[in-house]
N, C-alpha and C. Protein backbone atom coordinates (compact mmCIF):
# COMPACT_ATOMS: atom_id res chain seq x y z
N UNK A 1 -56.13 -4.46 -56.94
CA UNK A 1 -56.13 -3.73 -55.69
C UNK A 1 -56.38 -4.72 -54.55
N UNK A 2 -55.16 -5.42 -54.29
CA UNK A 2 -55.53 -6.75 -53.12
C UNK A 2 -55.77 -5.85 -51.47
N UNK A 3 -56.13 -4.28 -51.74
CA UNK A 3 -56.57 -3.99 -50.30
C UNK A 3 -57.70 -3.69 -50.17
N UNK A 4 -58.23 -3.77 -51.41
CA UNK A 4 -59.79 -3.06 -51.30
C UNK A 4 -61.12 -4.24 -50.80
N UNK A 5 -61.37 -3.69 -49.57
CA UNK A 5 -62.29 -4.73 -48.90
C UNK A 5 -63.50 -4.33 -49.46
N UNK A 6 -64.43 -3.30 -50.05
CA UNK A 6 -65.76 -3.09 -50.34
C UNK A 6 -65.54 -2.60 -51.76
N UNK A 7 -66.46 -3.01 -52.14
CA UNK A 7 -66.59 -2.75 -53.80
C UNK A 7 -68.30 -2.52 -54.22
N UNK A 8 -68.54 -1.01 -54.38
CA UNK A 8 -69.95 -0.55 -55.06
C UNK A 8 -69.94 -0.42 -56.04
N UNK A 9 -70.29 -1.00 -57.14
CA UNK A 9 -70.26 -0.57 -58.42
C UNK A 9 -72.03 -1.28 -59.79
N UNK A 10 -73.06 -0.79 -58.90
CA UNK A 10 -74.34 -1.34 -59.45
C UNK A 10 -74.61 -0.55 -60.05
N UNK A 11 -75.46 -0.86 -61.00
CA UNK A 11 -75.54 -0.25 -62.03
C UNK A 11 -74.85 0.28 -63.27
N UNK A 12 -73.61 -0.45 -63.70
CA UNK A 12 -72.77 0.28 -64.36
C UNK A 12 -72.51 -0.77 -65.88
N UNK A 13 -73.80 -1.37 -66.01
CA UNK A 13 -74.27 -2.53 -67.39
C UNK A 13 -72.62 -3.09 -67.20
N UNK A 14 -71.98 -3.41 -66.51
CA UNK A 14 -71.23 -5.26 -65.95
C UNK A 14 -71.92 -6.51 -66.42
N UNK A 15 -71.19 -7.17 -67.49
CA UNK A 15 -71.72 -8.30 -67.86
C UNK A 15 -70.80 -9.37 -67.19
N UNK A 16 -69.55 -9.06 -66.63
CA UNK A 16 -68.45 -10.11 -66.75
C UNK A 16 -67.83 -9.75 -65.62
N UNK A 17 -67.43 -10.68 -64.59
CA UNK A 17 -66.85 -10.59 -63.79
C UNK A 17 -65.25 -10.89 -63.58
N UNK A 18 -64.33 -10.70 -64.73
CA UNK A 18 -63.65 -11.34 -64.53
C UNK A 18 -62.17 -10.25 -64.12
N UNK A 19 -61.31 -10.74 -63.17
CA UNK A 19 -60.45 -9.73 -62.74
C UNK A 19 -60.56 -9.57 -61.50
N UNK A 20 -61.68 -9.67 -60.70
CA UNK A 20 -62.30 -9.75 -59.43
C UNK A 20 -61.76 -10.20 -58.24
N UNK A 21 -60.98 -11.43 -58.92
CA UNK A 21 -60.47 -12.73 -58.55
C UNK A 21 -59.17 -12.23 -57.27
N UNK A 22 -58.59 -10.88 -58.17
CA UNK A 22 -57.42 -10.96 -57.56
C UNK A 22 -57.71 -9.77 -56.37
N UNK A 23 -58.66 -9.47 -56.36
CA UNK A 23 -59.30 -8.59 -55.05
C UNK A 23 -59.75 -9.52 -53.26
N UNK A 24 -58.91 -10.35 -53.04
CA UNK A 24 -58.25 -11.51 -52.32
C UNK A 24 -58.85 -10.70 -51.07
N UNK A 25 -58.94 -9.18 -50.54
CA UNK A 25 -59.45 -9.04 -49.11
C UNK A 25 -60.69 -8.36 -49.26
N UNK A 26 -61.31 -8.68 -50.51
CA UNK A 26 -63.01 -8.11 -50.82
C UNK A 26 -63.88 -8.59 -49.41
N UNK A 27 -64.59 -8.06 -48.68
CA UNK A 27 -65.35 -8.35 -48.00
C UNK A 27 -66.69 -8.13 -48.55
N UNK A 28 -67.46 -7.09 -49.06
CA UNK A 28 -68.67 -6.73 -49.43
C UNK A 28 -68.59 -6.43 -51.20
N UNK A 29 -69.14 -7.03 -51.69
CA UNK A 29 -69.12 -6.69 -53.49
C UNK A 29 -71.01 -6.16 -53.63
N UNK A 30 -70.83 -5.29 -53.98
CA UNK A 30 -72.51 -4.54 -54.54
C UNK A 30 -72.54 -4.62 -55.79
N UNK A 31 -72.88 -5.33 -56.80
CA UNK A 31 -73.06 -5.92 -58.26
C UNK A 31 -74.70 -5.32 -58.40
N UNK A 32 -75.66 -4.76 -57.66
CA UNK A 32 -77.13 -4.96 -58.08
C UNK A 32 -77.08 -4.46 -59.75
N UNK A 33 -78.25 -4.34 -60.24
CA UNK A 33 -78.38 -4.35 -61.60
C UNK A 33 -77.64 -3.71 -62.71
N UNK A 34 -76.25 -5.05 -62.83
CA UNK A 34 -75.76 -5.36 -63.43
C UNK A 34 -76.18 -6.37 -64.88
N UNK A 35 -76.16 -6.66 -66.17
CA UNK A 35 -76.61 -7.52 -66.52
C UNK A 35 -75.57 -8.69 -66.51
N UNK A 36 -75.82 -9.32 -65.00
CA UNK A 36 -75.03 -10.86 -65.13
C UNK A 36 -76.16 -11.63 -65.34
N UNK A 37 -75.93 -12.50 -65.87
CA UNK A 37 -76.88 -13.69 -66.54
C UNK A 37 -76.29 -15.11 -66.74
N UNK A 38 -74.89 -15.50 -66.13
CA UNK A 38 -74.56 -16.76 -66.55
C UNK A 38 -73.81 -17.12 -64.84
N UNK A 39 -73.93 -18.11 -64.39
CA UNK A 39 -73.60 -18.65 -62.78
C UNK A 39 -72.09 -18.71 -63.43
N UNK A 40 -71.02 -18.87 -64.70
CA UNK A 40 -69.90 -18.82 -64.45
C UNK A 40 -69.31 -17.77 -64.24
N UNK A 41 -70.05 -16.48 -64.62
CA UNK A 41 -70.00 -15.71 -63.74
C UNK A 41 -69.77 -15.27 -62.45
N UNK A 42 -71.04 -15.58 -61.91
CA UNK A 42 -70.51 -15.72 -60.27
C UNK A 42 -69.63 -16.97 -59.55
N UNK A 43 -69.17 -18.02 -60.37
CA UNK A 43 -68.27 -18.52 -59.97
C UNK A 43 -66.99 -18.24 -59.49
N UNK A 44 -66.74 -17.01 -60.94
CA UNK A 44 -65.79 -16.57 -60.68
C UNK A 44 -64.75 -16.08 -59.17
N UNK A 45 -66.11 -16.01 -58.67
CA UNK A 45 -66.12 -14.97 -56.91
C UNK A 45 -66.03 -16.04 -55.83
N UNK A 46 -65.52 -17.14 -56.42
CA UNK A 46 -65.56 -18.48 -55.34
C UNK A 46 -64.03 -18.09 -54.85
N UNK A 47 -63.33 -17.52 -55.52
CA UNK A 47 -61.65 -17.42 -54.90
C UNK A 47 -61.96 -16.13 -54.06
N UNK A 48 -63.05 -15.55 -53.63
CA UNK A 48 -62.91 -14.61 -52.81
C UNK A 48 -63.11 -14.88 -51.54
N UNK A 49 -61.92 -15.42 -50.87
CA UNK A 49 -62.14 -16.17 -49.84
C UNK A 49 -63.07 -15.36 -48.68
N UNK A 50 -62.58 -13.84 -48.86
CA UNK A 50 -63.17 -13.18 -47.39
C UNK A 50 -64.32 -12.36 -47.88
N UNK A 51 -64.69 -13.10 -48.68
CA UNK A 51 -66.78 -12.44 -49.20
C UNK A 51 -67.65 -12.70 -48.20
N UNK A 52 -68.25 -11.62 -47.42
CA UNK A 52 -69.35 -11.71 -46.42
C UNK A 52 -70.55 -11.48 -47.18
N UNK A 53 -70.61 -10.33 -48.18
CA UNK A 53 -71.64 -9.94 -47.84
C UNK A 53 -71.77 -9.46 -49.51
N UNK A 54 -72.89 -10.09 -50.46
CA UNK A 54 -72.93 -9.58 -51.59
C UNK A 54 -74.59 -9.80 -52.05
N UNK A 55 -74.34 -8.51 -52.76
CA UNK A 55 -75.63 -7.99 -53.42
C UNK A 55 -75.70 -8.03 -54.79
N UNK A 56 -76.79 -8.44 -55.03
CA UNK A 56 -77.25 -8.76 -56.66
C UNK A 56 -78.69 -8.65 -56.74
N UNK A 57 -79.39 -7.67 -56.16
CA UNK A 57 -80.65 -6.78 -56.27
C UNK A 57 -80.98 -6.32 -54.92
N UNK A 58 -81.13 -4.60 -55.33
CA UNK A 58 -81.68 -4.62 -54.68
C UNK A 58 -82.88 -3.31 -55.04
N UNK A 59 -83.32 -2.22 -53.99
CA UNK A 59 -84.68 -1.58 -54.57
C UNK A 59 -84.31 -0.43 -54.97
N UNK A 60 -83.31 0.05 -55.20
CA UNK A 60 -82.76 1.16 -55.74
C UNK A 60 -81.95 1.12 -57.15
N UNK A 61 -81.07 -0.19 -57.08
CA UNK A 61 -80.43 -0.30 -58.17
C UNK A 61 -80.78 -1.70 -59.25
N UNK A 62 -82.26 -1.85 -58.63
CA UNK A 62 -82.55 -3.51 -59.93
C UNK A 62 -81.60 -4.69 -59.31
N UNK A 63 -82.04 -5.63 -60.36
CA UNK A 63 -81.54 -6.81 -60.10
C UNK A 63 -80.85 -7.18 -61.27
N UNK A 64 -79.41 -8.38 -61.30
CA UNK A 64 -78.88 -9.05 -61.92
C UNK A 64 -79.99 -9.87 -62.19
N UNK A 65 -80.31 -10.61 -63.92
CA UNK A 65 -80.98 -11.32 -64.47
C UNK A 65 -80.77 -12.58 -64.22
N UNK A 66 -79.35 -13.10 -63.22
CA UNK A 66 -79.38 -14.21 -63.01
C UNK A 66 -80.05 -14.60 -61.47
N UNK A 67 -80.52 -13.85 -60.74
CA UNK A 67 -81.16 -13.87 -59.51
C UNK A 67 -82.77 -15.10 -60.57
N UNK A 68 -82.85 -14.57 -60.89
CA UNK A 68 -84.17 -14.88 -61.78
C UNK A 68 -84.40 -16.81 -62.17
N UNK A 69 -82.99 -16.88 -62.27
CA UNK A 69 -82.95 -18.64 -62.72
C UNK A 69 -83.09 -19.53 -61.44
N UNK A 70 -83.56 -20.28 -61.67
CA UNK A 70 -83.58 -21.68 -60.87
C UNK A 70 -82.30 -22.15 -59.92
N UNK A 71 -82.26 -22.23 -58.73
CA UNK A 71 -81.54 -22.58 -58.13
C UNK A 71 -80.40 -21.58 -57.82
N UNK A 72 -80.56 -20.14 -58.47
CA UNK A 72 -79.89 -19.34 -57.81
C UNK A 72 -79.25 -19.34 -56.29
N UNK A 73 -79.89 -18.96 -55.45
CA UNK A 73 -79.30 -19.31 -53.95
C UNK A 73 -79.09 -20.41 -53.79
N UNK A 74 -78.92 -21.72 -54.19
CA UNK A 74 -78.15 -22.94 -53.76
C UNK A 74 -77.08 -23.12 -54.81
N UNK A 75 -76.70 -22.27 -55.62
CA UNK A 75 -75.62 -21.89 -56.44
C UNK A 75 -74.72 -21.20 -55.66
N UNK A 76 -75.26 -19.93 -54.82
CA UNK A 76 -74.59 -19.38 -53.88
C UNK A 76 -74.23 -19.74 -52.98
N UNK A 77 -75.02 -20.54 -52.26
CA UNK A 77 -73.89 -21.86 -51.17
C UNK A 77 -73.43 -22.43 -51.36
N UNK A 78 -73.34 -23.34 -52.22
CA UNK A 78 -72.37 -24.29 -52.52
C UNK A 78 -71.15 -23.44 -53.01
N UNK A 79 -71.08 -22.56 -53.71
CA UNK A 79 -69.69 -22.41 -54.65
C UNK A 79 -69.59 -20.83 -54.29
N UNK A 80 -70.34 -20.49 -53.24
CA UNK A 80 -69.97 -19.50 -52.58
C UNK A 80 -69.76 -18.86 -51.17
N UNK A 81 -69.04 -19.98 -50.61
CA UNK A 81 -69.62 -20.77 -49.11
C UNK A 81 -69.54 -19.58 -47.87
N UNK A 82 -68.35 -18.78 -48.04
CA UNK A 82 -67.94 -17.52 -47.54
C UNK A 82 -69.00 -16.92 -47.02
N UNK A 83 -69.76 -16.56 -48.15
CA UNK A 83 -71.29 -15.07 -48.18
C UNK A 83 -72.32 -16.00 -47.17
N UNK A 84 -72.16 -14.95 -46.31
CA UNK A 84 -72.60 -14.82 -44.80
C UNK A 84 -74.86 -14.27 -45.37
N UNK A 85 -74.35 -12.99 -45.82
CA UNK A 85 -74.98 -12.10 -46.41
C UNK A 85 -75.75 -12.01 -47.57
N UNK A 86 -76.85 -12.09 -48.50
CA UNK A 86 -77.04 -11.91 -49.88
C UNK A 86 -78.35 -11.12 -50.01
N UNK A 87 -78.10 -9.98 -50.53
CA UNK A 87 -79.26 -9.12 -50.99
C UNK A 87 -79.62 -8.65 -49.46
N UNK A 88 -78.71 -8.22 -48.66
CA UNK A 88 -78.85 -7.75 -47.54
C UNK A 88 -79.40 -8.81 -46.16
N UNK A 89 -79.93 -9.76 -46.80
CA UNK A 89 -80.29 -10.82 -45.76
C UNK A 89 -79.58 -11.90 -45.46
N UNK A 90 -79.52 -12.61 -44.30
CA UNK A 90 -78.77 -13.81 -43.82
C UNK A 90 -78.85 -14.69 -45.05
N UNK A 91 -77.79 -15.38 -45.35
CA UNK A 91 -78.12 -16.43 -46.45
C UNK A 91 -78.38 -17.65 -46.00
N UNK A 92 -79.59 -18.64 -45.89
CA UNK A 92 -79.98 -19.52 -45.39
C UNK A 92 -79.18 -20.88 -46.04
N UNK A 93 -78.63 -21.97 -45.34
CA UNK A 93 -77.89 -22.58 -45.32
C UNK A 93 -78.64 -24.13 -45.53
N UNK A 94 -80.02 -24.28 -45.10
CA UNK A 94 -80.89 -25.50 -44.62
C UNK A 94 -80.71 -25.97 -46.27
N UNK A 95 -80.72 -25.21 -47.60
CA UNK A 95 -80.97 -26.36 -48.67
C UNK A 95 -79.69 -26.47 -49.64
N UNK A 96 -78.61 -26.31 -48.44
CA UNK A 96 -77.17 -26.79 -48.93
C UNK A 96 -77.26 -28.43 -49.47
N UNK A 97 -77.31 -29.11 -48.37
CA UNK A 97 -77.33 -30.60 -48.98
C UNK A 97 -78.09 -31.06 -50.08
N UNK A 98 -79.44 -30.28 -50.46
CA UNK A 98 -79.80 -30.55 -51.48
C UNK A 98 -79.05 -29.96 -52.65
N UNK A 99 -78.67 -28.91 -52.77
CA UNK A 99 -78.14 -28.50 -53.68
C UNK A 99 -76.60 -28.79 -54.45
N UNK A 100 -75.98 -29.19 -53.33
CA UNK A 100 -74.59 -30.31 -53.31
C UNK A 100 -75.14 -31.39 -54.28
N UNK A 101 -75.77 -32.18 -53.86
CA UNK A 101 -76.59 -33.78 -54.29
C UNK A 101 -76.92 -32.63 -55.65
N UNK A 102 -77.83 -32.04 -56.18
CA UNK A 102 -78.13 -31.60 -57.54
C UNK A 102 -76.53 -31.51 -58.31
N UNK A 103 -76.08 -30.59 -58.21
CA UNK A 103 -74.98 -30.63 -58.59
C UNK A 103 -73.89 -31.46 -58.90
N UNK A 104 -73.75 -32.68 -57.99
CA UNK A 104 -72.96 -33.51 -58.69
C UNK A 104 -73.74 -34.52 -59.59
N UNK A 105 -75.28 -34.53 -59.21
CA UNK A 105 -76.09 -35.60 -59.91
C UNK A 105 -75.82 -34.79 -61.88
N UNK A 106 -75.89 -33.37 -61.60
CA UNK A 106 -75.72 -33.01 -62.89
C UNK A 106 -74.35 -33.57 -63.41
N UNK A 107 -73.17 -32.96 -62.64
CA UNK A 107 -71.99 -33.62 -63.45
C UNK A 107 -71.88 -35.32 -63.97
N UNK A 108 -72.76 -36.23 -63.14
CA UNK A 108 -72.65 -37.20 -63.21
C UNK A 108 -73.45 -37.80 -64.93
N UNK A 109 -74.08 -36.75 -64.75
CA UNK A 109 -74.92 -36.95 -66.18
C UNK A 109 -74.71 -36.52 -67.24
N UNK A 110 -73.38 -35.57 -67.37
CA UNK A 110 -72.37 -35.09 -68.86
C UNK A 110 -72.04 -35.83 -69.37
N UNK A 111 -72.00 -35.57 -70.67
CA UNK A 111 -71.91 -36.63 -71.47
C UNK A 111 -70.28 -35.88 -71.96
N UNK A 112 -69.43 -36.45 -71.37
CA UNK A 112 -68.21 -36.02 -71.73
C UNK A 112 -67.70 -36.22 -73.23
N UNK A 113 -68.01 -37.41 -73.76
CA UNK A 113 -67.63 -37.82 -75.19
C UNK A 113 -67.95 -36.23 -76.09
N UNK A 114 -69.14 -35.70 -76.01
CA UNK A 114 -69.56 -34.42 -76.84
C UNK A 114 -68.54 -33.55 -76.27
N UNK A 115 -67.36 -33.29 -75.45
CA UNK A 115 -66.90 -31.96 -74.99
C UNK A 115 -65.98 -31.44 -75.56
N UNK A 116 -64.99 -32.74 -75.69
CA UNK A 116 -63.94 -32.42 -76.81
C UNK A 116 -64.10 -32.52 -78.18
């Protein structure tokens, strides 16, 4: 449905985001307690170019289990640069550069030989 700009659908045990992708004029996605639990997950939502505004807990419908991990919100800036918005509040932007620098310091440290 490449016209559907808002998408509510919390609470409805969503493990997987995938299909999402092709929802190209999504503006607002409401995911709250969903069980997502893996950031390739929300990667997935990096092709949503016109994402303002997305929710992944809030006090009515719980929280996604991946809010919970480490570095959550600098997961969301970097690879989700769009979202203006998260969990109803401004998404703060100040620990982008750190989180850039984490991120490639991780790739830099794969040990590619184990992948294939």
């Amino acid at each position: 449905m490449p016209e559907l700009e808002e998408l509510w659908i919390q609470a409805n045990n969503i493990d997987k985001l995938q299909g999402l992708e092709t929802n190209t004029n999504l503006t607002i996605l409401a995911i709250s307690g969903n069980p997502i639990s893996e950031f390739a997950e929300l990667r997935r939502l990096s092709a949503l170019n016109s994402l303002r505004d997305l929710s992944l807990q809030d006090i009515h419908f719980g929280r996604c289990p991946i809010v919970d991990d480490n570095g959550f919100k600098e997961f969301i800036s970097c690879y989700l640069r769009k979202v203006q918005f998260l969990d109803g509040l401004p998404l703060s932007r100040d620990k982008e550069a750190l989180a850039t620098e984490a991120l490639q310091n991780e790739v830099r440290n794969v040990n590619y030989d184990n992948i294939l």
